[in-house]
Protein backbone atom coordinates (compact mmCIF):
# COMPACT_ATOMS: atom_id res chain seq x y z
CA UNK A 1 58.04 65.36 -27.96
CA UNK A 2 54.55 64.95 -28.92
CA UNK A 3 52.11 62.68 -29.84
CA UNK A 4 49.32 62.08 -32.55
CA UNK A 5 45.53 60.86 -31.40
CA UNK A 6 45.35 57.27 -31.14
CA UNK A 7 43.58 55.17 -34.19
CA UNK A 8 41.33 52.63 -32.77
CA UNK A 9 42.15 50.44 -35.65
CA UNK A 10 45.86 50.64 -36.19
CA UNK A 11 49.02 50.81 -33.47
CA UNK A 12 50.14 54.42 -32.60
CA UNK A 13 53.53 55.81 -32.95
CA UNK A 14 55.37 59.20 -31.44
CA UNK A 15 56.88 61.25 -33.24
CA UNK A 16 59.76 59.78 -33.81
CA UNK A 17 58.72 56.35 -34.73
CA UNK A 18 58.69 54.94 -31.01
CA UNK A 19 55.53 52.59 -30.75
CA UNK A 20 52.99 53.70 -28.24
CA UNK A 21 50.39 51.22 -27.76
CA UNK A 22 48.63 48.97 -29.57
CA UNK A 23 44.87 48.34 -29.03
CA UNK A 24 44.24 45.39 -31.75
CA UNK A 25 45.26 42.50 -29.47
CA UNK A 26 43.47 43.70 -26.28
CA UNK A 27 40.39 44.38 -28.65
CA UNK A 28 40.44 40.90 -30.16
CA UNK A 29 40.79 39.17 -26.62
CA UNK A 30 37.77 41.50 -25.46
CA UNK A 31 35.45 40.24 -28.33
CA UNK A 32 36.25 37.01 -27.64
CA UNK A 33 35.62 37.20 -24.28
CA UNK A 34 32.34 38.47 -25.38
CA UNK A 35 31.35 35.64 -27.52
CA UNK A 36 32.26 33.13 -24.76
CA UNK A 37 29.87 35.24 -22.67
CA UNK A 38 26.82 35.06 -24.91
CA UNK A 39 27.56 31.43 -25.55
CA UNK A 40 27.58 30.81 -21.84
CA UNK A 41 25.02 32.88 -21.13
CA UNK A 42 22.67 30.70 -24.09
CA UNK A 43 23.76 27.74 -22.52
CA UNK A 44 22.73 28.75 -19.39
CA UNK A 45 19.23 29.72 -20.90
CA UNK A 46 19.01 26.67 -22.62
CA UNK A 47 19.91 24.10 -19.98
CA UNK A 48 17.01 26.73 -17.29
CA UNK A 49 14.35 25.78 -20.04
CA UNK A 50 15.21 21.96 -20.34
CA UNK A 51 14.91 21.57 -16.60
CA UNK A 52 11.70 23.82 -16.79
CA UNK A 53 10.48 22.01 -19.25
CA UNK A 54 11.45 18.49 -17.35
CA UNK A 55 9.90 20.02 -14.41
CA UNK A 56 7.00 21.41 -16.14
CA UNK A 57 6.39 17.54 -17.94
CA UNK A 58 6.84 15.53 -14.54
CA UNK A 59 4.32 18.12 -13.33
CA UNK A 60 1.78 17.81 -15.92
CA UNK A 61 2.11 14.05 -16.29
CA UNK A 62 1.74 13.55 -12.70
CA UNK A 63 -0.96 15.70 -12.88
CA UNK A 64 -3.04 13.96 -15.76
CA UNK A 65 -2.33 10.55 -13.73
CA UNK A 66 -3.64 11.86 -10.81
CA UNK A 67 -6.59 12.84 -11.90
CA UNK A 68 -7.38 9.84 -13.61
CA UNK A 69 -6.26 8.09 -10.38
CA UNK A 70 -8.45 9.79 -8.52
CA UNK A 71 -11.81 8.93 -10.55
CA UNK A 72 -11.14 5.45 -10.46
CA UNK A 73 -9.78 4.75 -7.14
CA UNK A 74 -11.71 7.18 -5.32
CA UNK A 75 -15.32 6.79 -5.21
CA UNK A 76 -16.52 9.32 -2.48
CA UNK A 77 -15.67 12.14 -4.77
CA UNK A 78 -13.25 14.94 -5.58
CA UNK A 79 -10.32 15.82 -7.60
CA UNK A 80 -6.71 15.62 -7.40
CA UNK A 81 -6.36 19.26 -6.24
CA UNK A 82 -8.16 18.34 -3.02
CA UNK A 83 -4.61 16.29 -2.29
CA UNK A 84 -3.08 19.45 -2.47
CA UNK A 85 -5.38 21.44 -0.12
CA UNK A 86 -6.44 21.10 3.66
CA UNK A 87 -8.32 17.94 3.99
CA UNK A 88 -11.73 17.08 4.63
CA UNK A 89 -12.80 16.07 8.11
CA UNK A 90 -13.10 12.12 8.17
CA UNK A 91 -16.50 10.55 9.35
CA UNK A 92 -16.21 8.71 13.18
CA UNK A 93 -17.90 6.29 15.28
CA UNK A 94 -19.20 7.13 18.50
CA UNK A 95 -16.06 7.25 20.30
CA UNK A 96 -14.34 9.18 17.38
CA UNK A 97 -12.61 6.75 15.64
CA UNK A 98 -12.69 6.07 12.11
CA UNK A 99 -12.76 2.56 11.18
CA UNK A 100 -11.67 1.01 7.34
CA UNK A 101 -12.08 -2.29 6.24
CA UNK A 102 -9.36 -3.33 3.79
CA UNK A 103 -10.18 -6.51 1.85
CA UNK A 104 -8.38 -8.25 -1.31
CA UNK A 105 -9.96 -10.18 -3.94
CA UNK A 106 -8.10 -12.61 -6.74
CA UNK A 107 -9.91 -11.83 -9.98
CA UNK A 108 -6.38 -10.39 -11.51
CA UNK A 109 -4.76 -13.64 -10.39
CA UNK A 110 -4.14 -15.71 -14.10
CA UNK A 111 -3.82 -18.86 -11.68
CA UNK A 112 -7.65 -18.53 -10.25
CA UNK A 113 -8.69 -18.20 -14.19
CA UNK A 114 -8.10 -22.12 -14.84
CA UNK A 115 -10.11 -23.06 -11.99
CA UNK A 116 -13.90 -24.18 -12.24
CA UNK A 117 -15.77 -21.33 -11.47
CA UNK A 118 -13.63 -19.24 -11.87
CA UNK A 119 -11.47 -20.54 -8.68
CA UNK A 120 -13.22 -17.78 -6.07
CA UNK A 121 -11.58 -14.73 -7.83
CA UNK A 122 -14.06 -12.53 -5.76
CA UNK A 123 -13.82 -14.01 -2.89
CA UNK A 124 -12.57 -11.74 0.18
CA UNK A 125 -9.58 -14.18 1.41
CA UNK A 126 -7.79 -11.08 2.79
CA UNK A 127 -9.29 -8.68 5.57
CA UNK A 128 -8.15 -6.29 7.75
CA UNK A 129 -10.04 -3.62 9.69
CA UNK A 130 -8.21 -0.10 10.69
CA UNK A 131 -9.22 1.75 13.61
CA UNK A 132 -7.86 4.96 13.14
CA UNK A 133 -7.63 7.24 16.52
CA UNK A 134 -7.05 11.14 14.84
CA UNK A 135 -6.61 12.64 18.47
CA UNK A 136 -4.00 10.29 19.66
CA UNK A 137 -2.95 9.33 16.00
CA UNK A 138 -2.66 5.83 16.89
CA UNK A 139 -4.03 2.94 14.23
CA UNK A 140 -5.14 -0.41 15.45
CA UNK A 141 -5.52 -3.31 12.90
CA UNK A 142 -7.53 -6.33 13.17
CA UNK A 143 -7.29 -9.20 10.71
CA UNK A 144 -10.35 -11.06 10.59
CA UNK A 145 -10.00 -14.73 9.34
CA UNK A 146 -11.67 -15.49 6.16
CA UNK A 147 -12.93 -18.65 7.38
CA UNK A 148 -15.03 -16.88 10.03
CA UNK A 149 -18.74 -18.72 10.20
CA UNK A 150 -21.49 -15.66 9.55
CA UNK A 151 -24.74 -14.80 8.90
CA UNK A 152 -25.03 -13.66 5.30
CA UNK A 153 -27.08 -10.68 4.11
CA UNK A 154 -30.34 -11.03 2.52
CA UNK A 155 -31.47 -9.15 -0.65
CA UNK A 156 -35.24 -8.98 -0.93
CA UNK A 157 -35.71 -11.93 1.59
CA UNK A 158 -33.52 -14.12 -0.70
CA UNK A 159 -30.08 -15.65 0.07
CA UNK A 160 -27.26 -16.08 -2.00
CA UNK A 161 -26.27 -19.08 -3.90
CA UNK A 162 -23.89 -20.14 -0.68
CA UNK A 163 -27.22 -20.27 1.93
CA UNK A 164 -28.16 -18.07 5.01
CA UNK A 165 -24.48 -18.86 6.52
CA UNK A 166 -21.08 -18.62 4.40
CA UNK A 167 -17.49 -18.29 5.73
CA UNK A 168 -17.24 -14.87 5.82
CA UNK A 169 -15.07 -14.55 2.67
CA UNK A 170 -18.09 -15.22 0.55
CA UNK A 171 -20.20 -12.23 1.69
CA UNK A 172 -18.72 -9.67 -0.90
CA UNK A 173 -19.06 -11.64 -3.93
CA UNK A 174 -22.80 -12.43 -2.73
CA UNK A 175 -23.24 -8.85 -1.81
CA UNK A 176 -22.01 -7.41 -5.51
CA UNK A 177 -23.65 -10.59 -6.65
CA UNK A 178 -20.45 -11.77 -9.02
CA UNK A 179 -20.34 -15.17 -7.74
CA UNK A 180 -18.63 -17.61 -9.55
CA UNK A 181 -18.15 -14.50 -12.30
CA UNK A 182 -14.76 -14.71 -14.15
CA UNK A 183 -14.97 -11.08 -15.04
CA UNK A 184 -16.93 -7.79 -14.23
CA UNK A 185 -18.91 -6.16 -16.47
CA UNK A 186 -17.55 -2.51 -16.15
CA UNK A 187 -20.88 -0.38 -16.58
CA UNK A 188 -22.10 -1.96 -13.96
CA UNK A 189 -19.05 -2.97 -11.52
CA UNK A 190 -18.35 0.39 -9.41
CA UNK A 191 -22.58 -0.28 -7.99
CA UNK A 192 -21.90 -4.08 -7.55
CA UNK A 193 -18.36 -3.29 -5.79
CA UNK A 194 -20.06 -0.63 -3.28
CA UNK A 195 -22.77 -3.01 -3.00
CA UNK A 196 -20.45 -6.20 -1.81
CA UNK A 197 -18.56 -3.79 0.66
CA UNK A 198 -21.57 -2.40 2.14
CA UNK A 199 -22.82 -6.08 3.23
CA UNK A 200 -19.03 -7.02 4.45
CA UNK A 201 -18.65 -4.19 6.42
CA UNK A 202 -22.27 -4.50 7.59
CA UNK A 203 -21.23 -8.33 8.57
CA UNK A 204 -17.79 -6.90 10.36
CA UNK A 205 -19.79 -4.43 12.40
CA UNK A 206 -21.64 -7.32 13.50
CA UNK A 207 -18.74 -9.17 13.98
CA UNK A 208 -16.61 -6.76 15.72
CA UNK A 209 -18.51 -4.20 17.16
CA UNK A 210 -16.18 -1.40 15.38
CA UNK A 211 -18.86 -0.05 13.20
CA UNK A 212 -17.11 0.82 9.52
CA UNK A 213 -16.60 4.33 7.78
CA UNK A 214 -14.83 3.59 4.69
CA UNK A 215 -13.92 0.54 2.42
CA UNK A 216 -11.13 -0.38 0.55
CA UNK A 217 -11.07 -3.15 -1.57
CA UNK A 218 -7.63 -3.78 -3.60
CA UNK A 219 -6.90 -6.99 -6.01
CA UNK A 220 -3.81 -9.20 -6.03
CA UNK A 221 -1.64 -7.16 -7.58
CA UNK A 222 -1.53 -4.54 -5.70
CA UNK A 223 1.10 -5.65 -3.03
CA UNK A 224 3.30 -6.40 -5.46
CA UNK A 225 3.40 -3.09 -7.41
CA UNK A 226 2.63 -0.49 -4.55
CA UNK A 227 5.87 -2.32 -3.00
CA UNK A 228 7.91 -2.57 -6.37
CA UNK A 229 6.88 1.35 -6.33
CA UNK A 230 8.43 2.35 -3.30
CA UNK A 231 11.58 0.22 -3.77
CA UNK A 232 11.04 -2.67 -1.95
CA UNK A 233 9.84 -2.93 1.85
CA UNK A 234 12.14 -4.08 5.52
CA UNK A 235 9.70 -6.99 6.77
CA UNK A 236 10.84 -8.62 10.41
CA UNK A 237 9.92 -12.53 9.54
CA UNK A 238 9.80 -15.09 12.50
CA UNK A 239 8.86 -18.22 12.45
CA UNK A 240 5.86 -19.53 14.02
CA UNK A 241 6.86 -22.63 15.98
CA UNK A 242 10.43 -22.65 14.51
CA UNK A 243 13.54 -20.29 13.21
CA UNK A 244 12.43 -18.93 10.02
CA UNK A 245 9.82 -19.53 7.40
CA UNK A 246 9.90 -22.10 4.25
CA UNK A 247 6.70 -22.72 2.38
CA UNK A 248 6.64 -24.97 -0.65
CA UNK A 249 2.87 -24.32 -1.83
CA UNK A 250 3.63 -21.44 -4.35
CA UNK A 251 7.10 -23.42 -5.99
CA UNK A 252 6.32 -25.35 -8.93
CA UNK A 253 6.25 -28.99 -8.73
CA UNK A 254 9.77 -29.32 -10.56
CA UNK A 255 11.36 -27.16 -7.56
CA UNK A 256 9.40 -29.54 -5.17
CA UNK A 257 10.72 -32.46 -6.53
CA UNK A 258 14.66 -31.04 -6.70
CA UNK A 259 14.59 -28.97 -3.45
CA UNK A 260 16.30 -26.26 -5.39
CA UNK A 261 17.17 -23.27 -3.39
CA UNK A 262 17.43 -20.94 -5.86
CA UNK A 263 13.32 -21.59 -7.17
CA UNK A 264 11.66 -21.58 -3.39
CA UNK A 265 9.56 -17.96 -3.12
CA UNK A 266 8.75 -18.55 0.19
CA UNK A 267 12.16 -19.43 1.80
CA UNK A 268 13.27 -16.98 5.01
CA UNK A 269 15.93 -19.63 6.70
CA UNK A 270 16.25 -17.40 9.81
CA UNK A 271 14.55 -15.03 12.00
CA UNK A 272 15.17 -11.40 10.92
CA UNK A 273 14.74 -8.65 9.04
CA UNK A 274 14.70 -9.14 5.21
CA UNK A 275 13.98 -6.14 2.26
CA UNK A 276 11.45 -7.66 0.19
CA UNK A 277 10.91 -7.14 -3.73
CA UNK A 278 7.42 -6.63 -4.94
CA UNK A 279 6.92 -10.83 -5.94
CA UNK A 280 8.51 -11.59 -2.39
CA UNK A 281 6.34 -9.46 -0.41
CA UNK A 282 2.86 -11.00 -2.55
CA UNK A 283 4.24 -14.34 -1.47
CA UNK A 284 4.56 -13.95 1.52
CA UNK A 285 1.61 -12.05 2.39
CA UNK A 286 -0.11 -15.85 0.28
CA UNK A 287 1.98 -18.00 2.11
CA UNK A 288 -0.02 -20.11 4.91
CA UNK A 289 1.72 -23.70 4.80
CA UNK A 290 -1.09 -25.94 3.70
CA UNK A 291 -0.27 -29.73 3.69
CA UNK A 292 1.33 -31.10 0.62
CA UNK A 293 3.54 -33.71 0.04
CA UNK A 294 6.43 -31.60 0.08
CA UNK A 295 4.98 -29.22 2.69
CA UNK A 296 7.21 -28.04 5.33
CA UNK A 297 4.41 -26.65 7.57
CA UNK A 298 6.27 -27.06 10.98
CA UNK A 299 8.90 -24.42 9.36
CA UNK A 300 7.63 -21.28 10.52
CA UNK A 301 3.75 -21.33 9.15
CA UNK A 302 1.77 -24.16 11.85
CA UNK A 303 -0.50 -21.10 12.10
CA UNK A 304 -1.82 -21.30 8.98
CA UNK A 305 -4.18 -18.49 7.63
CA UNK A 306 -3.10 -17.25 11.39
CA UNK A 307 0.08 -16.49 10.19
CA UNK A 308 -0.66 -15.70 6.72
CA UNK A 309 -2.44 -12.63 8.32
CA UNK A 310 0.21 -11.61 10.76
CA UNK A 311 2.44 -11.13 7.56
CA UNK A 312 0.18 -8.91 5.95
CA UNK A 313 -0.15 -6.74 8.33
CA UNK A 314 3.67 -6.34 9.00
CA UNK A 315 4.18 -6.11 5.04
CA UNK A 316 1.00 -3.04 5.36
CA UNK A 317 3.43 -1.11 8.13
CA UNK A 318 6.24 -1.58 6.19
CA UNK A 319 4.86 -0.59 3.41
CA UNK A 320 3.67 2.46 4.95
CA UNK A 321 6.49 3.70 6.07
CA UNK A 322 8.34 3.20 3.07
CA UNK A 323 5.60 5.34 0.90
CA UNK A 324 5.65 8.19 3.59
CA UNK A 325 9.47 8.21 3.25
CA UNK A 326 11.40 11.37 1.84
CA UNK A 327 12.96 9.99 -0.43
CA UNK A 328 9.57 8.25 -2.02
CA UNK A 329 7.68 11.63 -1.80
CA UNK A 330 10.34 13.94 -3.43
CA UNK A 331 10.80 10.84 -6.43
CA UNK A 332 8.27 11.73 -9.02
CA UNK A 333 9.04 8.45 -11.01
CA UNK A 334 8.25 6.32 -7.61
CA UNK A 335 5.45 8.96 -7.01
CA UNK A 336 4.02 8.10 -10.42
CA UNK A 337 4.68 4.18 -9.98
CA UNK A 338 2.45 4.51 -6.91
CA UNK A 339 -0.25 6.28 -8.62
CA UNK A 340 -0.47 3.51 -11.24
CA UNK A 341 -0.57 0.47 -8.91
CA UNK A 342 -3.46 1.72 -7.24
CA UNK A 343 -5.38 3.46 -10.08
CA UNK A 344 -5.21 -0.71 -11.42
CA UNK A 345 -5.73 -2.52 -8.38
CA UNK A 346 -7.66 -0.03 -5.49
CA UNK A 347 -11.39 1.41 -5.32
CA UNK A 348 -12.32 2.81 -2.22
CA UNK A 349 -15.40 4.67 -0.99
CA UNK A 350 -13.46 7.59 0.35
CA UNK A 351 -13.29 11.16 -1.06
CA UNK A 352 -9.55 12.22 -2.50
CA UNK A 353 -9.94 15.29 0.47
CA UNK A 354 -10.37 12.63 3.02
CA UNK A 355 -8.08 10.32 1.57
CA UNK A 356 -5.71 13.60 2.24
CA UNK A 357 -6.82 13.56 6.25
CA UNK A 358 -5.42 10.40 6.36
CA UNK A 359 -2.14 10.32 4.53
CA UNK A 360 -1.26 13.31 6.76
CA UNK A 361 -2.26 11.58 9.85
CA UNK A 362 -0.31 8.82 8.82
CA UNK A 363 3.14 11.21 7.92
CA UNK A 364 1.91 12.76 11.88
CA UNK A 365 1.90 9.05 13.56
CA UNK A 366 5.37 8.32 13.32
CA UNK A 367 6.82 5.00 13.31
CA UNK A 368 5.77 2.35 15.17
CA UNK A 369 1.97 3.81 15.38
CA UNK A 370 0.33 0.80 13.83
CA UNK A 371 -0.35 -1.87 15.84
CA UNK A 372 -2.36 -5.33 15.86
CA UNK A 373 -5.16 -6.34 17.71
CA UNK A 374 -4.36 -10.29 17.64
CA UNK A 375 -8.02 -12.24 18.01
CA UNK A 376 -5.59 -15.30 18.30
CA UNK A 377 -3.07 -14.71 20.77
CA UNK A 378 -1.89 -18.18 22.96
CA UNK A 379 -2.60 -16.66 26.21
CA UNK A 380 -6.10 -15.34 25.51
CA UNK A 381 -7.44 -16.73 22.28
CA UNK A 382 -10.53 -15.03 21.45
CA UNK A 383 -11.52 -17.29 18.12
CA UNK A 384 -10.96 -21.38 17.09
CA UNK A 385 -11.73 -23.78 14.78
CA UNK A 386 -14.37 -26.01 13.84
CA UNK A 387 -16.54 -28.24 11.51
CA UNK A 388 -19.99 -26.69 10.40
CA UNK A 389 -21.66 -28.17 7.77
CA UNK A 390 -18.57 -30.74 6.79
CA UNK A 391 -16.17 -27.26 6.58
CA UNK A 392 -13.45 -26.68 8.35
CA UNK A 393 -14.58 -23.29 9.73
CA UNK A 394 -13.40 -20.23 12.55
CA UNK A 395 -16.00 -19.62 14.76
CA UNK A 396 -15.61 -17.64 18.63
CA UNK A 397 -14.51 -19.26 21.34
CA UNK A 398 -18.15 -18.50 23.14
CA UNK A 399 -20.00 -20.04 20.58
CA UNK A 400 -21.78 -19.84 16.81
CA UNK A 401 -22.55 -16.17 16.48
CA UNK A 402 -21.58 -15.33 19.84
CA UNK A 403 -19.62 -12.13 19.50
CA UNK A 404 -20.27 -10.37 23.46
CA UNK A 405 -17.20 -11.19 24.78
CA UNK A 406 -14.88 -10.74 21.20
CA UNK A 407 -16.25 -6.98 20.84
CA UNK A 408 -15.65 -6.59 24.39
CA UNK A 409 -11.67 -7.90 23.84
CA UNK A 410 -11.24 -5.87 20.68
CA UNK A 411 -12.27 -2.38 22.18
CA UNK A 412 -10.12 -3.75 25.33
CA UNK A 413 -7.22 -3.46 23.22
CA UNK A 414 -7.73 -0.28 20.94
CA UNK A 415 -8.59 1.58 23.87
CA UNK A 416 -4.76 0.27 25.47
CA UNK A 417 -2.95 0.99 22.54
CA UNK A 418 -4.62 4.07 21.81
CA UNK A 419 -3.60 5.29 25.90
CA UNK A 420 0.15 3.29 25.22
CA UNK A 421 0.03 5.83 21.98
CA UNK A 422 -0.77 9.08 23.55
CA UNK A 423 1.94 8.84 26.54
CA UNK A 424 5.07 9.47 25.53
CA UNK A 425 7.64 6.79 26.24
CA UNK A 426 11.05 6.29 27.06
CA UNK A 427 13.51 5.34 23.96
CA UNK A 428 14.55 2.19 23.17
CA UNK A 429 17.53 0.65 20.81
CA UNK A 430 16.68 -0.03 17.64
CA UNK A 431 15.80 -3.95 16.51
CA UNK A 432 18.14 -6.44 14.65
């Protein structure tokens, strides 16, 4: 028996009629298999290119923002590539540290608008100095109280409108000489801003003896939208003088008058650890329990602007830890949302390369790094109150403009924390 040569289009047959094989079925399935290749192979191409092109978009887009970012926020120079590259060296004091004097103004605040005079939007009711340690990586902060009695900064011989001697939360607005101003005139604000932080931090130095490096000066929204950008922030509230905190000064007078819960933005009923929205953490870092009818100031706030302070600067840890986080970093949209709260709410004098220095510094000092320097601790109270010139004012214990024995506490206690810092030390269980 033999057998003819096999058509690749038709079945194929012996001799005698017997079917051999046939190719048409096996041919079909193989050309479909091949179109469901080259569609999945398209697909594949197509759905690479989208997230290329998502990637590429996010990139770009974070990359425009940052630039812009970094011309308004960052006044000592540079680009946004320099937070890509090593970082610039940051300038010291004599005993190396670098010291930065925070401070927040109110001239976003709608609520200071419908005041006379603008209501003090320029005033500097918010200031905090950080003494940054790079060789032991630890950071000491020191809230000064705005009602501090100073000397304020001549120009020319000349005062300012507030006299030779100001609470100290006047000398900025002097300094960039916006007082009672309800708005800035931008071709000429970034000189007047430099120029009010150069006479506060010249008045800290004096103050302090921690001679200042860099200034950063940030509005009232800033809180709320740097936290809002990073998801929210784990604050550890306790009450000063009782078990939680309740402050009626920022409800309106309707939730006053009903004592409805659900309306109070200052309400922490017990010590512990709460995670604060953007809104809660600005209140908070406002609330200071003055006196009003309503007022429940022996509720956790008899401090006052004591306590108002202390808040802040557990709301600026928190909130540091929370923007150094992993998941923060790798999120471009929260990445982006932090760019944009401070390119409209932060100027600084620092460069972007050693604004760099100090974010890695900060990822290097691990949790816990930050600490406060408390100028108003019960046991050793280095400032109090007074009356000067019918004002309720903070003055040092020693005396009017005697600052000896404060500078003398305050490098006391950076020097201790920065020695607690650099020794390693046993762990301990984790809080509440």
């Amino acid at each position: 028996m033999t057998s003819e040569p096999l058509d690749a289009g038709a079945p194929s047959y012996d001799t005698d009629g017997v079917l051999l094989v046939d190719t048409r079925g096996s041919r079909r399935h193989l050309r479909t298999r091949r179109r469901r290749r080259r569609r999945w192979v398209v697909w594949l191409l197509v759905a690479t290119a989208a997230v290329v092109a998502v990637i590429v978009g996010v990139t770009s887009t974070l990359f425009v923002k940052g630039a812009a970012v970094s011309s308004e926020v960052f006044k000592g120079g540079g680009s946004i590539i320099d937070l890509v590259k090593a970082g610039t060296p940051l300038k010291t004091d004599a005993h190396g540290r670098t010291n930065i004097v925070i401070f927040g103004t109110s001239q976003d605040d709608p609520g200071h608008l419908r005041q006379d005079g603008g209501g003090g939007l320029w005033l500097t009711d918010s200031i905090q100095i950080l003494s940054v340690d790079a060789k032991t990586k630890s950071v000491s902060m020191i809230a000064v109280p705005r009602d501090l009695w100073v000397k304020v900064p001549t120009h020319g011989g000349k005062p300012c409108m507030v006299g030779y001697y100001s609470k100290i939360n006047a000398v900025y607005e002097c300094g960039a000489d916006l007082f009672s101003s309800t708005k800035a005139n931008p071709a000429t604000y970034a000189k007047q801003d430099a120029a009010g932080a150069k006479d506060l931090m010249s008045v800290l130095g004096t103050v302090t003896g921690l001679v200042p490096q860099y200034w950063v000066h940030v509005d009232y929204s800033v809180v709320r939208d740097a936290v809002n950008a990073v998801g929210g922030v784990d604050v550890h509230v306790v009450g000063d003088g009782a078990n939680g905190i309740y402050d009626t000064n920022l409800d309106s007078l309707a939730c006053r008058a009903s004592n409805d819960v659900s309306c109070r933005n200052v309400y922490y009923p017990h010590n512990g650890w709460y995670h604060l929205t953007g809104n809660q953490a600005l209140n908070l870092a406002r609330a200071r329990g003055d006196a009003n009818q309503y007022s429940y100031k022996d509720f956790g706030l008899n401090g006052g602007d004591f306590d108002r302070q202390a808040n802040q600067q557990k709301i600026i840890a928190a909130l540091q830890k929370s923007a150094l986080s992993a998941g923060v970093l790798a999120n471009p949209v929260k990445v982006f949302d932090l760019m944009t709260a401070m390119g409209n709410n932060v100027t600084t004098s620092m460069s972007t390369g050693e604004a760099k220095t100090l974010i890695e510094l900060a990822k290097g000092s691990g949790e816990g790094a930050m600490k406060s320097v408390n100028l108003v601790d019960k046991k050793n109270p280095m400032l109090t109150t007074g009356w000067v010139s019918q004002q309720s004012v903070v003055e040092p214990r020693a005396g009017t403009f005697v600052y000896g024995p404060l500078k003398a506490y305050i490098a006391e206690r950076i020097s201790a924390l920065a020695t607690a810092s650099a020794s390693p030390s046993p762990s301990t269980s984790a809080s509440p």
